[in-house]
N, C-alpha and C. Protein backbone atom coordinates (compact mmCIF):
# COMPACT_ATOMS: atom_id res chain seq x y z
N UNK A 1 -26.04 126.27 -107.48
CA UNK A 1 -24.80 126.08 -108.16
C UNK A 1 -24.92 126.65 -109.57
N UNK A 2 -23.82 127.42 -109.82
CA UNK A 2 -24.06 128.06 -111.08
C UNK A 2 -23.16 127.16 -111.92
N UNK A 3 -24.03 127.31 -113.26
CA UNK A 3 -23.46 126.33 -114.44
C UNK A 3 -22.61 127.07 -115.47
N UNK A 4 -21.35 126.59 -115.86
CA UNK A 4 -20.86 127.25 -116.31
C UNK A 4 -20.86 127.09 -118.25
N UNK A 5 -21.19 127.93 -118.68
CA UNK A 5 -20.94 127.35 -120.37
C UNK A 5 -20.24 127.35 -121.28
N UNK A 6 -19.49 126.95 -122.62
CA UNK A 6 -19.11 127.42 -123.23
C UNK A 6 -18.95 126.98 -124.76
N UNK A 7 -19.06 128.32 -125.30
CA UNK A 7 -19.25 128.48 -126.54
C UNK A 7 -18.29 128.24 -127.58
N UNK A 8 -18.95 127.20 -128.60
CA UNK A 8 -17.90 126.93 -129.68
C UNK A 8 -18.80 127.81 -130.99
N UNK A 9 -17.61 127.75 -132.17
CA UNK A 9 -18.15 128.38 -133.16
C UNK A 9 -16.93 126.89 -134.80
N UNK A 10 -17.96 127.30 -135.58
CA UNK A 10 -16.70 126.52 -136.78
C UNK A 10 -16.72 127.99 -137.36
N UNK A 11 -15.38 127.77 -137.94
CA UNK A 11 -15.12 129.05 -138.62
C UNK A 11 -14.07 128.60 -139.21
N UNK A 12 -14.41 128.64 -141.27
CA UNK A 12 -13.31 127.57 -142.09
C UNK A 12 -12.99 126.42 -141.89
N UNK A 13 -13.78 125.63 -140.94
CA UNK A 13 -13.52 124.05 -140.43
C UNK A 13 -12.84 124.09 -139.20
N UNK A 14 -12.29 125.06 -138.61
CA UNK A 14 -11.74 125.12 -137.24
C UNK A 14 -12.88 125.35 -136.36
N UNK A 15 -13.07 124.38 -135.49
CA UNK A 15 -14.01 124.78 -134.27
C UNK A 15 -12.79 125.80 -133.27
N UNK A 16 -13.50 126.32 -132.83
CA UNK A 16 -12.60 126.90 -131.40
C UNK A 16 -14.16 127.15 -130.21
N UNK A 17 -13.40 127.43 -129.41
CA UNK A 17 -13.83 127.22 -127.99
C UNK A 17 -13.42 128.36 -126.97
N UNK A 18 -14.43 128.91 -126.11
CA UNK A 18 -14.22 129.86 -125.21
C UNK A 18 -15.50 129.99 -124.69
N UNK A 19 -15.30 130.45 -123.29
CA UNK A 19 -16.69 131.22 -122.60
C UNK A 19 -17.51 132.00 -123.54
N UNK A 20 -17.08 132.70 -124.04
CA UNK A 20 -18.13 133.85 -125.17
C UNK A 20 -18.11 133.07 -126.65
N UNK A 21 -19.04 133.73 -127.50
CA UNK A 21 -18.73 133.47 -128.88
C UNK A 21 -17.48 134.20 -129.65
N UNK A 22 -17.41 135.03 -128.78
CA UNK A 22 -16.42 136.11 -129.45
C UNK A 22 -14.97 135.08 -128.67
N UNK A 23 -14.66 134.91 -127.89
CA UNK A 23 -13.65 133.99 -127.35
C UNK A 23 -13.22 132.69 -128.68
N UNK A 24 -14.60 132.29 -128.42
CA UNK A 24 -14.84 130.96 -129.80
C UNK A 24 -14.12 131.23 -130.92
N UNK A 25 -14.36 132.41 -131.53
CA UNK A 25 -14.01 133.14 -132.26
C UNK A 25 -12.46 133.02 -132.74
N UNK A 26 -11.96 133.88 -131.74
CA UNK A 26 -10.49 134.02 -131.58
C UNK A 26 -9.54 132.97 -131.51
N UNK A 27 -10.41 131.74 -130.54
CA UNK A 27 -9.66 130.08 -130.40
C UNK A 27 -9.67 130.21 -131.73
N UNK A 28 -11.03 130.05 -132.94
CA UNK A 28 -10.54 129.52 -134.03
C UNK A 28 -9.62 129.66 -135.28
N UNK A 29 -9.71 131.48 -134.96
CA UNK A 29 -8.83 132.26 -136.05
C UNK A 29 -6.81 131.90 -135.16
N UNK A 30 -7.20 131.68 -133.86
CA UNK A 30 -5.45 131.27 -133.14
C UNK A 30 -5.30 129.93 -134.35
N UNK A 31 -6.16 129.06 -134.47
CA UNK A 31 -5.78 127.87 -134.88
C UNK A 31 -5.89 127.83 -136.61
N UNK A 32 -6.59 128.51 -137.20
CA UNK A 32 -6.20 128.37 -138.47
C UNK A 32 -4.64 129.09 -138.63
N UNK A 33 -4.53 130.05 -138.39
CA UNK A 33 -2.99 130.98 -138.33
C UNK A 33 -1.97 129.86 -138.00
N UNK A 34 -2.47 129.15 -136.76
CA UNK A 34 -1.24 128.19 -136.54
C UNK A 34 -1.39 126.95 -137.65
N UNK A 35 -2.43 126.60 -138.36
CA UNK A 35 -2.39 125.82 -139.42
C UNK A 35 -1.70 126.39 -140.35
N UNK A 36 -1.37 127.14 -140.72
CA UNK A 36 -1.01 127.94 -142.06
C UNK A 36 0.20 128.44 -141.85
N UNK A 37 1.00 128.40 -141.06
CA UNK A 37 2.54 128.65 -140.17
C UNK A 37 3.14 127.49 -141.11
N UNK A 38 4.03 127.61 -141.46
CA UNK A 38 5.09 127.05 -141.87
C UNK A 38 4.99 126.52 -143.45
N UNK A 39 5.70 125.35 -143.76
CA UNK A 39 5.76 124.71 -144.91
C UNK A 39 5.06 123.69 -145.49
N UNK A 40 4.37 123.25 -146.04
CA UNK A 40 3.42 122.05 -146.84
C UNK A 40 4.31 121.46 -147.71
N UNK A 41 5.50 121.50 -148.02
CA UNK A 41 6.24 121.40 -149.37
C UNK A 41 6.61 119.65 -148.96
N UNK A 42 5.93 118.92 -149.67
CA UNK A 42 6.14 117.59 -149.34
C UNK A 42 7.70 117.38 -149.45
N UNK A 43 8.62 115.76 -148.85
CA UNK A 43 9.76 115.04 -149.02
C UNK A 43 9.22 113.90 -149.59
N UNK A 44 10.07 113.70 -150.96
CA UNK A 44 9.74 112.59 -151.61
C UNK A 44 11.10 111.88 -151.49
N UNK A 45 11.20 110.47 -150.62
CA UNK A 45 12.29 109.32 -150.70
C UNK A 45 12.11 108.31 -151.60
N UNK A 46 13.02 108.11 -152.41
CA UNK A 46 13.09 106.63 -153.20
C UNK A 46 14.23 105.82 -152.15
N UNK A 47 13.56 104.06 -152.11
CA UNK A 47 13.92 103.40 -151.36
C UNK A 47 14.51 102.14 -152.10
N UNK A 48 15.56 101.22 -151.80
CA UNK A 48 15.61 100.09 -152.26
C UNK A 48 14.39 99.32 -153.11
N UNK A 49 14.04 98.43 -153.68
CA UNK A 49 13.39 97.80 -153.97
C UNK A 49 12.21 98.31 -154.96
N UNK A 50 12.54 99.45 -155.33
CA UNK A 50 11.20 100.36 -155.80
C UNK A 50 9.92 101.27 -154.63
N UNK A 51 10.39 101.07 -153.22
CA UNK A 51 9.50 101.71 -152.51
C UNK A 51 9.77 102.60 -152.80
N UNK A 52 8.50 104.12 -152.72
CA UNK A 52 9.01 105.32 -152.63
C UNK A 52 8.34 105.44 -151.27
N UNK A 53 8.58 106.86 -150.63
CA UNK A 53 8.03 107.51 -149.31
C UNK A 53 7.54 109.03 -149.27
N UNK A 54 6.51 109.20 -149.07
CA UNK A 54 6.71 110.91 -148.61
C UNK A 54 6.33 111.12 -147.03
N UNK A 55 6.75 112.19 -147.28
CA UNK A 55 6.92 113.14 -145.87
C UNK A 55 6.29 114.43 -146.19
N UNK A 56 4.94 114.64 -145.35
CA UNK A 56 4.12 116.28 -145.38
C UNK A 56 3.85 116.50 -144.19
N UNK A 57 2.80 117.65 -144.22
CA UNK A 57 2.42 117.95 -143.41
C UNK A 57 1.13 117.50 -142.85
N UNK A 58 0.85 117.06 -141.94
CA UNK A 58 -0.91 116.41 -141.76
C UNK A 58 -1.57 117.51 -141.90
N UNK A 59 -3.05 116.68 -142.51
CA UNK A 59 -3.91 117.76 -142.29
C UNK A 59 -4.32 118.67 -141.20
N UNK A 60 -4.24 120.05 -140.98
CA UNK A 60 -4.10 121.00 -139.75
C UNK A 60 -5.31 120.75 -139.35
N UNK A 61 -6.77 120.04 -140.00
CA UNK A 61 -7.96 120.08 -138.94
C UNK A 61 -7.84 119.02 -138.23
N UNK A 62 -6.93 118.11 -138.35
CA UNK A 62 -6.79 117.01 -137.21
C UNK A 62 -5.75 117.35 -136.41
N UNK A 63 -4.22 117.42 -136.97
CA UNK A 63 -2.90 117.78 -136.34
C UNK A 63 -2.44 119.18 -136.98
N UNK A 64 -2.28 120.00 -136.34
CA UNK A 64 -2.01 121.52 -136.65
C UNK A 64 -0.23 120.97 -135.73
N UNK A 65 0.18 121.74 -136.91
CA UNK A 65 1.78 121.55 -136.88
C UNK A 65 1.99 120.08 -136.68
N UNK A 66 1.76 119.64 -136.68
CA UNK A 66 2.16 117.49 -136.92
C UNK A 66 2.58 117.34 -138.33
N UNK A 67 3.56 116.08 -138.42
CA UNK A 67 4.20 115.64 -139.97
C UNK A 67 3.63 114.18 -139.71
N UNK A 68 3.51 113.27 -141.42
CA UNK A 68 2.66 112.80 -141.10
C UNK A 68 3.67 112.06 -142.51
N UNK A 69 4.26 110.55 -142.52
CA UNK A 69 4.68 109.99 -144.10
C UNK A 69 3.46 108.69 -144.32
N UNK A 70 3.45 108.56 -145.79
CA UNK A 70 2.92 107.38 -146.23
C UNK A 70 3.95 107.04 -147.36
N UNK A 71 3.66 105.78 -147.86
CA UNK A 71 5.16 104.81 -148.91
C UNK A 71 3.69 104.52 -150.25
N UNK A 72 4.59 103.86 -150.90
CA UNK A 72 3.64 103.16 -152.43
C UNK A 72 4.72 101.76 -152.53
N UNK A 73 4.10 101.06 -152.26
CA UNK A 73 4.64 99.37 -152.52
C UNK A 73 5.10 99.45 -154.24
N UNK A 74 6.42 99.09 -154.64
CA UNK A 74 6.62 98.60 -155.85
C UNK A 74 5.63 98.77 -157.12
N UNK A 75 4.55 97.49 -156.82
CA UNK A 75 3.69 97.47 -157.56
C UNK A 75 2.72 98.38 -158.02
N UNK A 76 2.59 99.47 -157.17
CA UNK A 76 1.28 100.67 -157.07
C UNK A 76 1.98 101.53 -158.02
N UNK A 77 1.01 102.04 -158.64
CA UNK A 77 1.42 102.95 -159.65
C UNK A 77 0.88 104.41 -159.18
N UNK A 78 -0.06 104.50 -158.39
CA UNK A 78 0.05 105.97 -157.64
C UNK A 78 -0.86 105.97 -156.24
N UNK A 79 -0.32 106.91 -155.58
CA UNK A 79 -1.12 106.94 -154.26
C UNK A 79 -2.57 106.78 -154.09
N UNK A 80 -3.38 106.21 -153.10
CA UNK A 80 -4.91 106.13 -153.59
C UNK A 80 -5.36 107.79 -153.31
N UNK A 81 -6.43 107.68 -153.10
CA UNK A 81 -6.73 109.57 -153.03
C UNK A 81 -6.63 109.61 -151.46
N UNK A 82 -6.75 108.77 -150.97
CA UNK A 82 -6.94 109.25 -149.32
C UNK A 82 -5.96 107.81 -148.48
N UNK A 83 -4.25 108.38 -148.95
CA UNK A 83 -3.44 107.42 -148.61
C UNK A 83 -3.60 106.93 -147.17
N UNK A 84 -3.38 105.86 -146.48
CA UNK A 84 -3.16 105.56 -145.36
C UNK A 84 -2.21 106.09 -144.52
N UNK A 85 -1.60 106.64 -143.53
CA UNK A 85 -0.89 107.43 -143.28
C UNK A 85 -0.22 107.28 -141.34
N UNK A 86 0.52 107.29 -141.18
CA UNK A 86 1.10 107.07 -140.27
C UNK A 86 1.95 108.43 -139.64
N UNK A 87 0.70 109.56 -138.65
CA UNK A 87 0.90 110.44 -138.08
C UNK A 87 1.07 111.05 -136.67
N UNK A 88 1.23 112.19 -136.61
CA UNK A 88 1.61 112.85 -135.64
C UNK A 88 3.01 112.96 -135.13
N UNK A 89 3.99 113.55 -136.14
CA UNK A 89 5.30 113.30 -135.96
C UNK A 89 5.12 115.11 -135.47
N UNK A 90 6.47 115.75 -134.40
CA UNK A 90 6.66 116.74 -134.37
C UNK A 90 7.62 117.73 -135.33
N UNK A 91 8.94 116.84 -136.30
CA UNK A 91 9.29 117.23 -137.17
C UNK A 91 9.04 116.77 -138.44
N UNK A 92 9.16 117.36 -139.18
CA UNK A 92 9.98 116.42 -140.77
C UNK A 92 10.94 115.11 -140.40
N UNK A 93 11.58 115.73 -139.66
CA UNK A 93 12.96 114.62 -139.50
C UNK A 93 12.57 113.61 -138.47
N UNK A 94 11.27 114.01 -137.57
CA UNK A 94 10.95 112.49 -136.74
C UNK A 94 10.30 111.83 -137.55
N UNK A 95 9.47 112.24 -138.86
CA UNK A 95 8.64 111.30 -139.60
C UNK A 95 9.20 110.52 -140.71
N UNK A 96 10.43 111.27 -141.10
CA UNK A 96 10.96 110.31 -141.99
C UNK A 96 12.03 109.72 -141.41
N UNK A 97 12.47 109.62 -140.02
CA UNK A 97 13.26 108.52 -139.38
C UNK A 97 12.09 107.62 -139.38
N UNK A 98 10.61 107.46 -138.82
CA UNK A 98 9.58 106.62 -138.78
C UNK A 98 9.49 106.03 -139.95
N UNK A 99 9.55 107.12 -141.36
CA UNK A 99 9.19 106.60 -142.44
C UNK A 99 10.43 105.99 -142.99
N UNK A 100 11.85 105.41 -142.84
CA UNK A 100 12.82 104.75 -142.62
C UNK A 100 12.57 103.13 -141.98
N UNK A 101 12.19 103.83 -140.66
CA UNK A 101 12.19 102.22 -140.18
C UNK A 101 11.25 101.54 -140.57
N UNK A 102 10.14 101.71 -141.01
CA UNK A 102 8.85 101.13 -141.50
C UNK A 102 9.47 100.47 -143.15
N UNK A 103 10.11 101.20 -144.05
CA UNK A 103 10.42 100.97 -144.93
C UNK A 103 12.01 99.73 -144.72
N UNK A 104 12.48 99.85 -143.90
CA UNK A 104 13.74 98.63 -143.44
C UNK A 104 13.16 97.28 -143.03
N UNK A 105 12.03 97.93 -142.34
CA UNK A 105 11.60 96.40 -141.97
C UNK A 105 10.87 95.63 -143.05
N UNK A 106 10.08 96.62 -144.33
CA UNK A 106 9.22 96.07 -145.26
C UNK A 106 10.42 95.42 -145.97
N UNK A 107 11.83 95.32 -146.23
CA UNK A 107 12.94 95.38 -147.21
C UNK A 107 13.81 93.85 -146.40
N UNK A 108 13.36 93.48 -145.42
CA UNK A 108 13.67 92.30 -144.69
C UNK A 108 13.59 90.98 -145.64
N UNK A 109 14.76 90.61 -146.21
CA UNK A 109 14.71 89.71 -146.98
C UNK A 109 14.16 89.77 -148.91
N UNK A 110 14.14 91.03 -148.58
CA UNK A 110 14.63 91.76 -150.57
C UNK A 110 15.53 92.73 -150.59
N UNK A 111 16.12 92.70 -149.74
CA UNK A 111 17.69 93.19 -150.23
C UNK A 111 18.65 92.72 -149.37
N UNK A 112 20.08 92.71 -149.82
CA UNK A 112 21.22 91.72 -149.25
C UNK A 112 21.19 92.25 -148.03
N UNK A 113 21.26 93.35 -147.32
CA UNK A 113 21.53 93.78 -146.33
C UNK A 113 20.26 93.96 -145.43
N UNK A 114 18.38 93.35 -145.39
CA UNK A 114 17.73 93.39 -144.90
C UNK A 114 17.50 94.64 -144.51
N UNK A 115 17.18 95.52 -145.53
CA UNK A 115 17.10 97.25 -145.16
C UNK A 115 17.50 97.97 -144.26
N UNK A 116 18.91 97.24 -144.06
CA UNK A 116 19.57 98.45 -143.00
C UNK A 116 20.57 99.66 -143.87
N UNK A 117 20.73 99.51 -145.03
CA UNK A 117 21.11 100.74 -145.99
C UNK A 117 20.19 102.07 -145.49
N UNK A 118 18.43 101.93 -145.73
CA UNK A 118 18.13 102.67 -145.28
C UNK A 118 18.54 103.62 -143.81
N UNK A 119 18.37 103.11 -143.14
CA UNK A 119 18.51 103.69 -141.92
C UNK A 119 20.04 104.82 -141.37
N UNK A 120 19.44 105.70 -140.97
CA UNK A 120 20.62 106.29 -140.17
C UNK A 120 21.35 106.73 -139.43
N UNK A 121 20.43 106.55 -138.33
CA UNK A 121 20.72 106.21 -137.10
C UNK A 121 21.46 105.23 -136.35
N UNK A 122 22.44 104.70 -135.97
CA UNK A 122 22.72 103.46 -135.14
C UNK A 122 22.20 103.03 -134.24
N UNK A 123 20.93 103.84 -133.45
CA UNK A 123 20.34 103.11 -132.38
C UNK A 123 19.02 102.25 -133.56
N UNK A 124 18.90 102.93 -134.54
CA UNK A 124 17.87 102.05 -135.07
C UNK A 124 18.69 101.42 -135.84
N UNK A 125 19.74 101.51 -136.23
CA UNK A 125 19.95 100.02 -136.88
C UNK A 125 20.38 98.61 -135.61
N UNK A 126 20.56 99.05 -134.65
CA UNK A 126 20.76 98.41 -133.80
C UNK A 126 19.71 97.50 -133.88
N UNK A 127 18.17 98.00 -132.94
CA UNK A 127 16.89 97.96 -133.31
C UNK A 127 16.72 97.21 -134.15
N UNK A 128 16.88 97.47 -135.65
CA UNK A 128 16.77 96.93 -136.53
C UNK A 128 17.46 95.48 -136.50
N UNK A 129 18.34 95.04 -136.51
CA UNK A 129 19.43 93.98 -136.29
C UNK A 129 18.33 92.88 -135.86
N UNK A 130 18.33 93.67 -134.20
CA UNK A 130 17.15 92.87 -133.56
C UNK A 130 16.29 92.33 -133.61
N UNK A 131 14.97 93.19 -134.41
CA UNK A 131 14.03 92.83 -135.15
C UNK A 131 14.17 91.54 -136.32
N UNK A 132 15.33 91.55 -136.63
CA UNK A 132 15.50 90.64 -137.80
C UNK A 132 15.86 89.37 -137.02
N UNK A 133 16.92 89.72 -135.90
CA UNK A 133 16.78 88.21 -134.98
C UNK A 133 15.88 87.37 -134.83
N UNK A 134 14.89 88.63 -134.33
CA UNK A 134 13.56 87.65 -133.47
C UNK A 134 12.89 87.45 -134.80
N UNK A 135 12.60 87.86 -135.43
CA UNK A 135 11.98 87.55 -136.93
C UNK A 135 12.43 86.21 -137.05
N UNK A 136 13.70 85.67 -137.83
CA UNK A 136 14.26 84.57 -137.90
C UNK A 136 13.96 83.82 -136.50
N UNK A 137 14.05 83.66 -135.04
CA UNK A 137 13.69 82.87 -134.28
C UNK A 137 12.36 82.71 -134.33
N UNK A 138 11.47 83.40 -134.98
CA UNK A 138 9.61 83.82 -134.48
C UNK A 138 9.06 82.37 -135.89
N UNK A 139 9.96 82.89 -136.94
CA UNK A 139 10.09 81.74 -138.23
C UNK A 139 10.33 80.33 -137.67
N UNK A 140 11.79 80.35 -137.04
CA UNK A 140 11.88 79.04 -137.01
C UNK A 140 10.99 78.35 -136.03
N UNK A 141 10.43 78.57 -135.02
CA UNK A 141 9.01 78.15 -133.88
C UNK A 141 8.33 77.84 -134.73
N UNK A 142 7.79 78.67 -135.65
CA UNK A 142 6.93 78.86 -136.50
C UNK A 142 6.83 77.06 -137.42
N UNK A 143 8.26 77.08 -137.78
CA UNK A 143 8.09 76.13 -138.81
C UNK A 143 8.17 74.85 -137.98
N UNK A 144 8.64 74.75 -136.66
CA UNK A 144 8.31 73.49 -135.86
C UNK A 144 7.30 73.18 -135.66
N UNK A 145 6.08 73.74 -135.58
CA UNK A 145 4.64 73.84 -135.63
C UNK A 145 4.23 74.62 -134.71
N UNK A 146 4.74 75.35 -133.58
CA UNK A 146 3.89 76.01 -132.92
C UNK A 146 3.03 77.39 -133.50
N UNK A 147 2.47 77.23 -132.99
CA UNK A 147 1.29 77.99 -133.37
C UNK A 147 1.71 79.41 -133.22
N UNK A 148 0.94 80.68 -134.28
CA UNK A 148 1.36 81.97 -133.80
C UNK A 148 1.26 82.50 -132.08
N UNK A 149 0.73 82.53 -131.46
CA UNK A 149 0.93 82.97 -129.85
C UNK A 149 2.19 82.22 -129.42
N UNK A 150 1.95 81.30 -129.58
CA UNK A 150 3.18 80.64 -128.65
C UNK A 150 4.55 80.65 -129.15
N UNK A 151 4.77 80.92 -130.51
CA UNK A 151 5.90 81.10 -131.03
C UNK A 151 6.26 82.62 -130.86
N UNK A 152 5.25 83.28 -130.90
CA UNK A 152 5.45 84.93 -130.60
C UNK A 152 5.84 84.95 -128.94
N UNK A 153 5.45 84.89 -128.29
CA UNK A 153 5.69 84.44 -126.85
C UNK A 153 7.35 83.98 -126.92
N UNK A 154 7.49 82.95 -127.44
CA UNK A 154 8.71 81.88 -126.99
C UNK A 154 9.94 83.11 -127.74
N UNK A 155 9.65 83.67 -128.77
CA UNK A 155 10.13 84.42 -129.48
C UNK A 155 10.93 85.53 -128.70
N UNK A 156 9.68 86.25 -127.95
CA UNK A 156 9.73 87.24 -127.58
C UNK A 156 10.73 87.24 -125.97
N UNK A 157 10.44 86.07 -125.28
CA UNK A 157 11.00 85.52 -123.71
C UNK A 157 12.65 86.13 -123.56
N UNK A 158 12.62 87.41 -122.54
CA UNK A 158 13.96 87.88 -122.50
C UNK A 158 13.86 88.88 -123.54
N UNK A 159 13.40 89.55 -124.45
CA UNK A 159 13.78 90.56 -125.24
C UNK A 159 12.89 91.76 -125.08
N UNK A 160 13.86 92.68 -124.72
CA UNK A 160 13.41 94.08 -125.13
C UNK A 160 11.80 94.61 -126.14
N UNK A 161 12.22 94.18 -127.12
CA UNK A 161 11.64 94.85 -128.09
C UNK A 161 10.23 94.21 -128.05
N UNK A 162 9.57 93.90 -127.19
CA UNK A 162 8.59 92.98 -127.23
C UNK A 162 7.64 93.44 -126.74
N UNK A 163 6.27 93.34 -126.28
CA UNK A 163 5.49 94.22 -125.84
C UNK A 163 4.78 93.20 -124.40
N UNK A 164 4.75 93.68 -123.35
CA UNK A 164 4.39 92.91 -122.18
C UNK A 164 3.47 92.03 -122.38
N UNK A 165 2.02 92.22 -123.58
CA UNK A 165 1.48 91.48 -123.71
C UNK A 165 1.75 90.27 -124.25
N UNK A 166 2.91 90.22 -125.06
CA UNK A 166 3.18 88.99 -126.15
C UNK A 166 3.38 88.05 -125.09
């Protein structure tokens, strides 16, 4: 049985991959080119409450063409150097709908309208609505004494938005 091999190379931090080195090669120069395709030009959102948001591009040695947002809480006075980040969006515009709803739900009970200003979609404010339901029912369990599982559970019984495990 013949074994078959194949050859990687790094080249600028891109590994690539092929039968030959020269193949290797070419995977890696395909993938820096496709790193370097398009725009880096960050979206900066200001949000209710003092959140801000951006919207970039992820780094291309993990996600080549992926968008990728992180926020700064009120209190923070600047991003850390290696923000936390919530990626792999295919546009701009899927990451800052993500980076929307993440920021509506943080705004749940500091602003009159429970951060549905943000949003602009109607299926996510819908969504959203929801979330704030079961929130308020997940609270009130909560404050009868049951315990987190079982109030998440009782919470969750009949709703959508819930995850099979709860």
């Amino acid at each position: 049985m013949k074994r078959t091999r194949e050859a990687s190379i790094d080249l600028y931090g891109m590994t690539g991959c092929g039968q030959t080195k020269t193949d290797a090669k070419h995977d890696a120069e395909r993938q820096i080119e496709q790193a370097l395709d398009g725009s880096y030009t960050p979206s900066i959102l200001r949000f209710p409450a003092g959140y801000l948001g951006i919207v970039t591009r992820c780094n291309p040695r993990w996600y080549a063409q992926k968008w990728e947002y992180c926020y700064m809480r009120p209190d923070e006075e600047q991003l850390p150097a290696n923000p936390s980040t919530c990626s792999a969006y295919d546009t701009p515009a899927d990451a800052e709908r993500a980076l929307r709803r993440h920021i509506a739900q943080l705004l749940i009970g500091l602003t009159e309208d429970d951060g549905m200003s943000v949003l602009r979609e109607e299926t996510d404010r819908r969504s959203h609505a929801d979330y704030i339901a079961w929130q308020a029912h997940y609270r009130g369990l909560r404050s009868q004494g049951y315990d987190d599982t079982a109030a998440h559970r009782m919470a969750c019984y009949g709703r959508e938005v819930c995850t099979p495990t709860a």
